[in-house]
C-alpha atoms as a PDB file:
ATOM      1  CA  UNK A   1      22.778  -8.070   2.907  1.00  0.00           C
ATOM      2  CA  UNK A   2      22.277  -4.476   4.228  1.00  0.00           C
ATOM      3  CA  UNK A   3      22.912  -1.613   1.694  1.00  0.00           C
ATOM      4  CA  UNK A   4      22.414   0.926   4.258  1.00  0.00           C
ATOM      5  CA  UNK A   5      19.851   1.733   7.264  1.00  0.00           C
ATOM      6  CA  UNK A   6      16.070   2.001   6.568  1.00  0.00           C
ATOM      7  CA  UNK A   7      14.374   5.748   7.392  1.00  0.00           C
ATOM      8  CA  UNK A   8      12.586   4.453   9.747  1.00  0.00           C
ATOM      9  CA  UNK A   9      10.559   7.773  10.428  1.00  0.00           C
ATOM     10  CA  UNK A  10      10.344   8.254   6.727  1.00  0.00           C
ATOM     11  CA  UNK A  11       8.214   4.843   6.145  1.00  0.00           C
ATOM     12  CA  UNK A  12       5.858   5.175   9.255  1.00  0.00           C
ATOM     13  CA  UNK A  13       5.085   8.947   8.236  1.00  0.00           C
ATOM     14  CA  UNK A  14       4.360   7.065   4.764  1.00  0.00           C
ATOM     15  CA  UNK A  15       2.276   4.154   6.925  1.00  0.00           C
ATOM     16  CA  UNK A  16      -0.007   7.332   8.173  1.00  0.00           C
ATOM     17  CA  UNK A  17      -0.597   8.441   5.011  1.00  0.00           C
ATOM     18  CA  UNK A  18      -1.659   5.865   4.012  1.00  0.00           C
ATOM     19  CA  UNK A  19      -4.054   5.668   7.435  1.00  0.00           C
ATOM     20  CA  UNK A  20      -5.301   9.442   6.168  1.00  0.00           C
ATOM     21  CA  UNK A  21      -6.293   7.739   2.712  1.00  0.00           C
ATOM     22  CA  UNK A  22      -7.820   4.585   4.753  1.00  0.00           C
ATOM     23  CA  UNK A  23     -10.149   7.433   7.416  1.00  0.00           C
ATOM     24  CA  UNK A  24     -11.192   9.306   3.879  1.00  0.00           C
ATOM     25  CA  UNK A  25     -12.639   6.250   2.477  1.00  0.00           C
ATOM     26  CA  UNK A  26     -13.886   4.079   5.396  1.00  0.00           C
ATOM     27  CA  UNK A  27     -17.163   6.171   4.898  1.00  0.00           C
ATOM     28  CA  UNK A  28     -17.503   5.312   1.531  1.00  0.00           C
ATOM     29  CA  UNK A  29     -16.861   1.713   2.292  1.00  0.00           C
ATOM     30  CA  UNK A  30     -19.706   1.975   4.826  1.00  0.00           C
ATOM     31  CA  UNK A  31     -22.317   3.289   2.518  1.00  0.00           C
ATOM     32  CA  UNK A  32     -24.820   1.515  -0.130  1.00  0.00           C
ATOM     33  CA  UNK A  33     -23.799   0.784  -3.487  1.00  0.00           C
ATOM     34  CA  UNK A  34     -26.576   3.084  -4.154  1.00  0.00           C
ATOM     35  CA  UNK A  35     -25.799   5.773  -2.210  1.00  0.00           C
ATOM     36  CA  UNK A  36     -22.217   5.659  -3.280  1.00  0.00           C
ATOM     37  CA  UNK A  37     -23.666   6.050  -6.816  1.00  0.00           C
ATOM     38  CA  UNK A  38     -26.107   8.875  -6.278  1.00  0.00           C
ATOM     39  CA  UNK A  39     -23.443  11.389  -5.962  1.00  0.00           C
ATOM     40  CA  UNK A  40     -21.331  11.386  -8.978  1.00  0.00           C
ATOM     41  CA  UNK A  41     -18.302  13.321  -6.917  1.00  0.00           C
ATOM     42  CA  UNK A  42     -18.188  10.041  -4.744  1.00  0.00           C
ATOM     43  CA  UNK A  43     -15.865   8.167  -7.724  1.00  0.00           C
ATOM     44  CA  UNK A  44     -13.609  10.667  -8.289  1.00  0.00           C
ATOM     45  CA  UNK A  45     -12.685  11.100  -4.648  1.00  0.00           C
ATOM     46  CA  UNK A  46     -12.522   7.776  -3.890  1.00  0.00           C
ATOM     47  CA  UNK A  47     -10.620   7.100  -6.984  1.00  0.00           C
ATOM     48  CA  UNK A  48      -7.874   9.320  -5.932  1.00  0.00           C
ATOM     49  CA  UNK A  49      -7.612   8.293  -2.160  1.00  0.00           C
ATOM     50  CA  UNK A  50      -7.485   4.999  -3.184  1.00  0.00           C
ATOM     51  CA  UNK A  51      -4.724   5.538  -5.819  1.00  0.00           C
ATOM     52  CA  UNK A  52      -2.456   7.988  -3.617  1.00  0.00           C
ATOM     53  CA  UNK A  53      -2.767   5.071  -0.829  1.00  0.00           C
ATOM     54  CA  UNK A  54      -1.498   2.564  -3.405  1.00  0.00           C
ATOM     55  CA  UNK A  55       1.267   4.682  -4.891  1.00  0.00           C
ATOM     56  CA  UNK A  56       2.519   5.187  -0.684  1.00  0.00           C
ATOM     57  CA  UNK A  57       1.740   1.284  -0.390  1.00  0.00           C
ATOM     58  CA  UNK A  58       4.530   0.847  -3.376  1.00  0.00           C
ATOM     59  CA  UNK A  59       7.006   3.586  -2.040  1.00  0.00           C
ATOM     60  CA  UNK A  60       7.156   2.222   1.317  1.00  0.00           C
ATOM     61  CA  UNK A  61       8.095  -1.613  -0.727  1.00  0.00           C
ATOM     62  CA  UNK A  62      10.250   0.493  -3.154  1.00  0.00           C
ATOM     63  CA  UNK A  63      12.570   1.947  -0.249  1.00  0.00           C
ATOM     64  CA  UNK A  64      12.907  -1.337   2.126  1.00  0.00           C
ATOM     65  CA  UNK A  65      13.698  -3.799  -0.826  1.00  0.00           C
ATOM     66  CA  UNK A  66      16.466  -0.457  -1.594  1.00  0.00           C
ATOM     67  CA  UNK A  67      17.746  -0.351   1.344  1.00  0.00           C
ATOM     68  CA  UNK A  68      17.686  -3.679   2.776  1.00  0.00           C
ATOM     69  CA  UNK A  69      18.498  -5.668  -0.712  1.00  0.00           C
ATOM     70  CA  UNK A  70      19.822  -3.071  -3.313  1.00  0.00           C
ATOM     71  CA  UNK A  71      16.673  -3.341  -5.008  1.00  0.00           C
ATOM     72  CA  UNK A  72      16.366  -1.194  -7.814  1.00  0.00           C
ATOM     73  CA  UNK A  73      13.295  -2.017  -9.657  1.00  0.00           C
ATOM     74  CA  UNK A  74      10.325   0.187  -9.781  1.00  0.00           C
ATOM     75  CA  UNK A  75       7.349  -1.177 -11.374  1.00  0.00           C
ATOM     76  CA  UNK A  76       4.921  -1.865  -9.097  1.00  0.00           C
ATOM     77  CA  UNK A  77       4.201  -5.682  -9.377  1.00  0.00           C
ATOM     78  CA  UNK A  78       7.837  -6.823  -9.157  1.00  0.00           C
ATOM     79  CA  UNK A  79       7.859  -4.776  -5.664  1.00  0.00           C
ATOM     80  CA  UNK A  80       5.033  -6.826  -4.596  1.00  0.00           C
ATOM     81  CA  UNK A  81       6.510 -10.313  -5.435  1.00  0.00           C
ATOM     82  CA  UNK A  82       9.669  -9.145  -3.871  1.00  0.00           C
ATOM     83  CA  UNK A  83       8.298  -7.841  -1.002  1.00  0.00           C
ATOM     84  CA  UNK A  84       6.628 -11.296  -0.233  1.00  0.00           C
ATOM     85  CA  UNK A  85      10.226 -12.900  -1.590  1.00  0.00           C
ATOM     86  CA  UNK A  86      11.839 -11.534   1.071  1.00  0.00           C
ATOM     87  CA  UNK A  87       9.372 -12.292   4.076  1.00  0.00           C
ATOM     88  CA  UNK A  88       8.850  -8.044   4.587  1.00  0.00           C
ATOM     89  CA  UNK A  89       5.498  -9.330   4.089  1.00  0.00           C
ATOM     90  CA  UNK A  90       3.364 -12.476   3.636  1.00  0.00           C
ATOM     91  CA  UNK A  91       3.087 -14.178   0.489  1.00  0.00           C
ATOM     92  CA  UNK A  92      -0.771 -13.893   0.900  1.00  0.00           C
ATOM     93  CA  UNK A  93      -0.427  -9.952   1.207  1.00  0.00           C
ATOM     94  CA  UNK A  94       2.129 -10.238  -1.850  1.00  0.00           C
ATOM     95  CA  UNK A  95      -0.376 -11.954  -3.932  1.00  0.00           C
ATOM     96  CA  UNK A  96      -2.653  -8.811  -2.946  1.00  0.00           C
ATOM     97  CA  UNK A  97      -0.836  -6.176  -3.617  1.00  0.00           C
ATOM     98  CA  UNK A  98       0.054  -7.898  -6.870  1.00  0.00           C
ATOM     99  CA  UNK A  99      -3.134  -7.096  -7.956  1.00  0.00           C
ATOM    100  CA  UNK A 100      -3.393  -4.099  -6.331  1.00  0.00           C
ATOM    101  CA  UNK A 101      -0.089  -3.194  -8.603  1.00  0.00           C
ATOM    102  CA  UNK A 102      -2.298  -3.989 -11.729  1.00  0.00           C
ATOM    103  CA  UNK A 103      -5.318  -2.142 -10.646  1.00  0.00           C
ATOM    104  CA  UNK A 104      -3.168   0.774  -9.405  1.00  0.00           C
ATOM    105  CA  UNK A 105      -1.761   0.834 -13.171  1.00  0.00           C
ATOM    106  CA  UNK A 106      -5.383   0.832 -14.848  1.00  0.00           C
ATOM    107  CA  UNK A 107      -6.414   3.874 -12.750  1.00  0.00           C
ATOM    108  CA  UNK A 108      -3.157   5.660 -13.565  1.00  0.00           C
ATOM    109  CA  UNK A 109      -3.004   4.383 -17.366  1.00  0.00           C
ATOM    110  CA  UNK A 110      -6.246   3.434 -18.493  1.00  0.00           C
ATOM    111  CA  UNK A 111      -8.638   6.034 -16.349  1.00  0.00           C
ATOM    112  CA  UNK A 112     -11.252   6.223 -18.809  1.00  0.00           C
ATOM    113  CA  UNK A 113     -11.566   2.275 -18.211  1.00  0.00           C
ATOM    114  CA  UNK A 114     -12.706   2.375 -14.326  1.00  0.00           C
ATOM    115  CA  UNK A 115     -15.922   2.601 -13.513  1.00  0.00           C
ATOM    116  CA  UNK A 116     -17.871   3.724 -10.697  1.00  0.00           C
ATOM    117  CA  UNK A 117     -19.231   0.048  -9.463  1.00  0.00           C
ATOM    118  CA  UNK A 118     -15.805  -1.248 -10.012  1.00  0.00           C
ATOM    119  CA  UNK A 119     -13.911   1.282  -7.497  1.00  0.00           C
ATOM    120  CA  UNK A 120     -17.146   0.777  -5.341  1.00  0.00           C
ATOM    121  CA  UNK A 121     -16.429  -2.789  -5.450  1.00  0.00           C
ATOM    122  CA  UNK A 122     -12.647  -2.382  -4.306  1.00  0.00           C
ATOM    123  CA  UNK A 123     -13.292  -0.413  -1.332  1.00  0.00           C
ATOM    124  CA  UNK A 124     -16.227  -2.211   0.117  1.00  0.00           C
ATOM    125  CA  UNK A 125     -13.850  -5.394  -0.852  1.00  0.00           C
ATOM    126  CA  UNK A 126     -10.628  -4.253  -0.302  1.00  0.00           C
ATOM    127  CA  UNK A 127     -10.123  -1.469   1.643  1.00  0.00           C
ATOM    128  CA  UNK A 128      -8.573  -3.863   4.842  1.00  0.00           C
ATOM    129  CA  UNK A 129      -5.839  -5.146   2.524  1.00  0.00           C
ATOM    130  CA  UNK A 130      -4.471  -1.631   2.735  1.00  0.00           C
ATOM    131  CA  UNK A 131      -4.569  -2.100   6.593  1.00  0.00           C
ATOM    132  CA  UNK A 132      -3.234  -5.081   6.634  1.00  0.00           C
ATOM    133  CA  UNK A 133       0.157  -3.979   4.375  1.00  0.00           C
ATOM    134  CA  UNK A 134       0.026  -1.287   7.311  1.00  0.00           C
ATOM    135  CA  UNK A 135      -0.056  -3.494  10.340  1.00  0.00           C
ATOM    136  CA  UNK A 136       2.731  -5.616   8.595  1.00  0.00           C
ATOM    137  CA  UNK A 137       5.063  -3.162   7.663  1.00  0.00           C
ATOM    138  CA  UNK A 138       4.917  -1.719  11.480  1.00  0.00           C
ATOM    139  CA  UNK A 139       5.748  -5.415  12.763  1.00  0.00           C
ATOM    140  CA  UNK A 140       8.800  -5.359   9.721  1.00  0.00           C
ATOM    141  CA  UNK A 141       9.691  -2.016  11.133  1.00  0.00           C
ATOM    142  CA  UNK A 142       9.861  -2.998  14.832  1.00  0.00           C
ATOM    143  CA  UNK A 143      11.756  -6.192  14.167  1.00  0.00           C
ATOM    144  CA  UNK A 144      14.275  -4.436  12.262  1.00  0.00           C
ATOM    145  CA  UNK A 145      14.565  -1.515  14.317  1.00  0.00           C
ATOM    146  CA  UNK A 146      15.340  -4.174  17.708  1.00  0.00           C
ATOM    147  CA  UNK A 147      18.086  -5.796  15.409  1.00  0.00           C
ATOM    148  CA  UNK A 148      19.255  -3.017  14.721  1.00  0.00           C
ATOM    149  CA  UNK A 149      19.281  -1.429  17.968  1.00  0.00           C
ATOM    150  CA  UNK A 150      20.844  -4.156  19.516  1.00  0.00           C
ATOM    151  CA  UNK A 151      24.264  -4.490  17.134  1.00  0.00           C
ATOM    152  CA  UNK A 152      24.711  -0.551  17.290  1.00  0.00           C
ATOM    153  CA  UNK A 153      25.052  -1.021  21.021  1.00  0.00           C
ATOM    154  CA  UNK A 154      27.806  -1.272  23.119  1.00  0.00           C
END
């Protein structure tokens, strides 16, 4: 069921975004977990990259499962379970950004709770899982685009 056509333009803007959060904190990925620690602005910066690309990851879900399915939920998790639900993404990315949708939460809700070594962790972990939603939400966006191409033609 369609509810009506997908901005295309509007999610790969979104997609890099989300590669502008992904350049800012390769280098932090790259460094020491010493290093990373020795400068005490390090966190902060990373912590907001990190939580800006999340929120982006979630919009971009948000607005397919809308437009595609009628969607209309907006916490976080249920877009990632739907998102795999619907084979927009793999169930193995799904499962990710399930846990992303927690973790995204805790920074936003519970800020005081995140520590240094634990955002450190995540982005010498995880920082390809944001990638990866990238790479398959281009391949979602291409498929849709040809079938969509192809019944507005003549």
């Amino acid at each position: 069921m369609v509810i009506s056509s997908l901005n295309t333009t509007r999610i790969l803007d979104v997609i890099r975004f989300i590669e502008n959060c992904i350049t800012e904190l390769k280098p932090f990925s790259e460094m020491s977990e010493e290093m990373f620690l020795s400068d005490r602005k390090n966190p902060p910066y990373v912590e907001s990259y990190l939580r800006r690309g999340l929120e982006a990851v979630f919009d971009t879900g948000r607005h397919i499962l809308a437009k595609t399915s009628g969607f209309k939920e907006i916490e976080y998790k249920s877009i990632a379970k739907e998102l795999g639900n619907k084979g927009i993404i793999s169930q193995a990315l799904s499962d990710i950004l399930y846990k992303m949708a927690g973790y995204r939460n805790r920074m936003v809700h519970f800020y005081r709770e995140v520590t240094p070594h634990e955002l450190y962790q995540i982005i010498t972990g995880h920082l390809g899982d944001l990638e990866r939603f990238n790479k398959e939400i281009v391949a979602f966006v291409k498929k849709y685009e040809e079938t969509h191409t192809s019944l507005t033609k003549p």
